[in-house]
Protein backbone atom coordinates (compact mmCIF):
# COMPACT_ATOMS: atom_id res chain seq x y z
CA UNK A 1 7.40 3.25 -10.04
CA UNK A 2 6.19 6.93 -9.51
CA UNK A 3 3.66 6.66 -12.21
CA UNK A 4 1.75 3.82 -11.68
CA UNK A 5 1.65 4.73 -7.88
CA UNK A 6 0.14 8.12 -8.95
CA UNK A 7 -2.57 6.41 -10.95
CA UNK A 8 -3.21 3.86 -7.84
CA UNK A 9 -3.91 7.04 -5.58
CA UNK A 10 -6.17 8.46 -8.33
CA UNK A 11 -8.28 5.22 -8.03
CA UNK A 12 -8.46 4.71 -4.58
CA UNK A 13 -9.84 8.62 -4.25
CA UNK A 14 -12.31 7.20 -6.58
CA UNK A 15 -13.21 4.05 -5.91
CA UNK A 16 -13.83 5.64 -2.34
CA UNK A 17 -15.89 8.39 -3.50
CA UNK A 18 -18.22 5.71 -4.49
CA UNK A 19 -18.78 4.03 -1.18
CA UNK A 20 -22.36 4.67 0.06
CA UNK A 21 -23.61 4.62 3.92
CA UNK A 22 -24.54 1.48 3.76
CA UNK A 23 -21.21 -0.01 3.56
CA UNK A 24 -19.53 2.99 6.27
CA UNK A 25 -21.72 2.63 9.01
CA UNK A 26 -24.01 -0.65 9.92
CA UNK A 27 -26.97 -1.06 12.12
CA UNK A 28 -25.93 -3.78 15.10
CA UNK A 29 -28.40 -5.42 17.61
CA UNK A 30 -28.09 -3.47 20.57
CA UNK A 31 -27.32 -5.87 23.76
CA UNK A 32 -29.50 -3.72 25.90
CA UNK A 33 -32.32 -4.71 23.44
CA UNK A 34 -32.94 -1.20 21.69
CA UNK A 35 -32.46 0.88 18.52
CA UNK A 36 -30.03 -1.17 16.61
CA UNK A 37 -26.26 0.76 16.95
CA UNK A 38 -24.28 2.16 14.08
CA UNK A 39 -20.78 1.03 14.12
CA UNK A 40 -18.16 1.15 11.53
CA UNK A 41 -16.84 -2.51 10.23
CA UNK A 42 -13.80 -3.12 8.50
CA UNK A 43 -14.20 -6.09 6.70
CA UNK A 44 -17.53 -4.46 4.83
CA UNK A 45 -15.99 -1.46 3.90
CA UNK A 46 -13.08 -3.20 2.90
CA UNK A 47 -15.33 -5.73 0.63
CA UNK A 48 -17.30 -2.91 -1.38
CA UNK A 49 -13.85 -1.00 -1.80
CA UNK A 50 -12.54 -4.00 -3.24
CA UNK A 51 -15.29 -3.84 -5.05
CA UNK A 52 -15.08 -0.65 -6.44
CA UNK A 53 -11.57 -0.86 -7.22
CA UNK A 54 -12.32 -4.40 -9.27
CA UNK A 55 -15.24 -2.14 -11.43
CA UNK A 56 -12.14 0.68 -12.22
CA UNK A 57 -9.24 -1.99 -12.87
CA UNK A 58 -11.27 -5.09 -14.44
CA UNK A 59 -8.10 -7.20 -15.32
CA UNK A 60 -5.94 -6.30 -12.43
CA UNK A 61 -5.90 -9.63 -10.34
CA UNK A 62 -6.30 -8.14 -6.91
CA UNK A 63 -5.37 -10.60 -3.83
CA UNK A 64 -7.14 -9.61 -0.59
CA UNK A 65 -5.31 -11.88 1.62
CA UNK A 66 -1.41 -12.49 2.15
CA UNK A 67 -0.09 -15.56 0.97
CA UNK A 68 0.67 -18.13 3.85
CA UNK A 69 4.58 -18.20 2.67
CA UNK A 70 4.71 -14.74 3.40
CA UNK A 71 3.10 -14.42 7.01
CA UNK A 72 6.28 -15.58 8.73
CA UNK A 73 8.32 -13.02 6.57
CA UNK A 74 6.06 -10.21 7.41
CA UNK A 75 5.70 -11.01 11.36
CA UNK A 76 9.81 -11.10 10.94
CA UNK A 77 9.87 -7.83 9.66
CA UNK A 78 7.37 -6.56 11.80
CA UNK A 79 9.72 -7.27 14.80
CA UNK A 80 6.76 -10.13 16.27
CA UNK A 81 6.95 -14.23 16.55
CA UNK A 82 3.18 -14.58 17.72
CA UNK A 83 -0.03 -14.36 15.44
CA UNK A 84 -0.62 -11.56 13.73
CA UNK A 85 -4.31 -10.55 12.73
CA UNK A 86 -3.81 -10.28 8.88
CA UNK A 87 -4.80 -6.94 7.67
CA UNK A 88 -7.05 -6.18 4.97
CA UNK A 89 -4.97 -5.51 1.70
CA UNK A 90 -4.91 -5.45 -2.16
CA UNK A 91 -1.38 -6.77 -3.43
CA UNK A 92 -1.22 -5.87 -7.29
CA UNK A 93 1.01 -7.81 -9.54
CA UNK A 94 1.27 -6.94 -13.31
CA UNK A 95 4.25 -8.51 -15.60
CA UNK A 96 5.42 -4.95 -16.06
CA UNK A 97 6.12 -3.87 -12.38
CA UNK A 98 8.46 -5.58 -10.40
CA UNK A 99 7.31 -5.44 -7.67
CA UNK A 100 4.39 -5.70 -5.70
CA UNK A 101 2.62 -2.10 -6.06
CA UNK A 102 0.66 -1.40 -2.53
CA UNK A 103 -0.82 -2.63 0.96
CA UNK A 104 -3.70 -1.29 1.95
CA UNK A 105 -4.85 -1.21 6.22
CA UNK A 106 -8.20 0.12 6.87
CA UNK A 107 -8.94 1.44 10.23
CA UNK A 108 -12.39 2.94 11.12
CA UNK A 109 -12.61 4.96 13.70
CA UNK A 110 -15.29 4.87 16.31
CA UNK A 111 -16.47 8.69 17.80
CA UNK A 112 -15.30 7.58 21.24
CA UNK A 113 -11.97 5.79 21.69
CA UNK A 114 -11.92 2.27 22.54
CA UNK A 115 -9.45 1.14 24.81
CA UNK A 116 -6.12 0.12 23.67
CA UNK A 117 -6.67 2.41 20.36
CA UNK A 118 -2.93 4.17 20.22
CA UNK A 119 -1.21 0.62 20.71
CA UNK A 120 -3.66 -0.80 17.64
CA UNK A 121 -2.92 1.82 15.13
CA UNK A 122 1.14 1.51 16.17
CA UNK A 123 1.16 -2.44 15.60
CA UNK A 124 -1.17 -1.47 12.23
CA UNK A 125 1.79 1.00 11.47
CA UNK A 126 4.27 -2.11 12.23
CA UNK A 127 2.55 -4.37 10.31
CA UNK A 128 2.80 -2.01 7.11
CA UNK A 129 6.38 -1.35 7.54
CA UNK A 130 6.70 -5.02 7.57
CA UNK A 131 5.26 -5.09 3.70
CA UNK A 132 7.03 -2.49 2.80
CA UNK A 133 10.55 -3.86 4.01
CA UNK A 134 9.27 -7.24 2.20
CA UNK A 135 9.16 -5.35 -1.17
CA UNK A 136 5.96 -3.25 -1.37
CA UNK A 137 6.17 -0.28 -2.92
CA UNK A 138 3.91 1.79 -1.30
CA UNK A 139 2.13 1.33 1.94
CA UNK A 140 -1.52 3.38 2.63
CA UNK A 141 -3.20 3.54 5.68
CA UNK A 142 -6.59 4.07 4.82
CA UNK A 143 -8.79 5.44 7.77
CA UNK A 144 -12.45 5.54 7.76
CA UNK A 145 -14.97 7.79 10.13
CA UNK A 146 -14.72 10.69 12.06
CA UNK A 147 -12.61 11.97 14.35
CA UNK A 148 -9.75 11.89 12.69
CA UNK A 149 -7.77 14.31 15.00
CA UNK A 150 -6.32 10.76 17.02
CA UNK A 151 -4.75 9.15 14.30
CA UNK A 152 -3.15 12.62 14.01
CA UNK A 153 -1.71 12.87 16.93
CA UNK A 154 -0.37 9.16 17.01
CA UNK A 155 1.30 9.67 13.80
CA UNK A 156 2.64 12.64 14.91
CA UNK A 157 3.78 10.94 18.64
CA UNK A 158 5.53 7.89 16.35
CA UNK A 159 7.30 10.75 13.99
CA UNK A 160 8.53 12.00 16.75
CA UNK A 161 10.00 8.63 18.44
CA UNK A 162 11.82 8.47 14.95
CA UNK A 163 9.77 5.72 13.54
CA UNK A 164 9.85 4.94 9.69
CA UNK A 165 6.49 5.65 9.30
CA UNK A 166 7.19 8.60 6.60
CA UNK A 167 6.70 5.80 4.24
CA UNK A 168 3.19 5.32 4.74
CA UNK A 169 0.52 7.21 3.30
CA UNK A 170 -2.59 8.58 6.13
CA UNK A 171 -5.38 8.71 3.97
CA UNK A 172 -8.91 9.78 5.81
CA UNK A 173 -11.73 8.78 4.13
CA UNK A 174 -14.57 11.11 6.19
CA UNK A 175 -17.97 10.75 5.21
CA UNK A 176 -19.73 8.28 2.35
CA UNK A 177 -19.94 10.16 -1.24
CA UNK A 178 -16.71 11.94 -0.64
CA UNK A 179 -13.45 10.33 -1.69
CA UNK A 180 -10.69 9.75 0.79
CA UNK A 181 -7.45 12.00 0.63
CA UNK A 182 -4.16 11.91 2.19
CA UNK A 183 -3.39 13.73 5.11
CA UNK A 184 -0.51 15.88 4.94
């Protein structure tokens, strides 16, 4: 499954390479009634990177949600019996592969750390280890914005606490025009 993984990661580098400012960072009203304030969103990043990848790979038939059948098997896996925000992922089925090739989670990241941000990236961690022990071949978390030092150093604090998380990919995708690559 080596190769067709190898080609994914070439088109999500390029796909992302493609994603302009206006899908990284929006304008939102400001409460206080001022200059509108740019904030990263998920869910329009994620939509134009579907995009791009759909422009690349035309007759792959992309899903961007999981299936309802397969919620209760992923909260299983992820160790959790309540709701579960869904994450934002591309599940890619050809007749050739047998299994399902990749699970994308997308996590901006804002220049000043929100409160509860360690414990969201760990259950975002959890909830890819969950796809992968359902069958998914590769796992990516995608992360979008600057810093990227935090995400870092929670990877490196769940490595350390002997988590599985050497099976997902850190990608960083930094800046708009640039494609994202995995972090080392």
């Amino acid at each position: 499954m080596e190769a067709p993984l190898k080609w994914f990661r070439g088109l999500l580098a390029d796909a992302t390479a493609t994603i302009g400012s206006a899908y990284f960072l929006l304008p939102v009203a400001n409460a206080d009634g001022g200059a509108p304030i740019e904030q990263y969103r998920e869910r329009v990043y994620a939509y134009e990177l579907y995009h791009q990848l759909r422009k690349r790979w035309p007759d792959c038939p992309f899903s961007l949600e999981a299936a309802r059948s397969t919620s209760a098997d992923i909260r299983s896996s992820a160790g959790s019996t309540s709701t579960m925000r869904s994450p934002i992922y591309w599940s890619m089925f050809l007749a050739t592969w047998v299994a399902t090739l990749a699970v994308i989670e997308i996590k901006p990241i804002k220049p000043e750390p929100p409160v509860g941000e360690h414990e969201a990236f760990w259950r975002d961690l959890l909830k890819l280890i969950a796809f992968r022990n359902i069958g998914y071949e590769a796992a990516f978390m995608l992360v979008s914005g600057e810093p990227i030092d935090r995400m870092i150093d929670c990877g490196a604090e769940l490595r350390k606490a002997e988590s599985p998380i050497d099976h997902i990919e850190l990608w960083h995708h930094g800046a708009p025009g640039e494609p994202a690559r995995p972090l080392a």
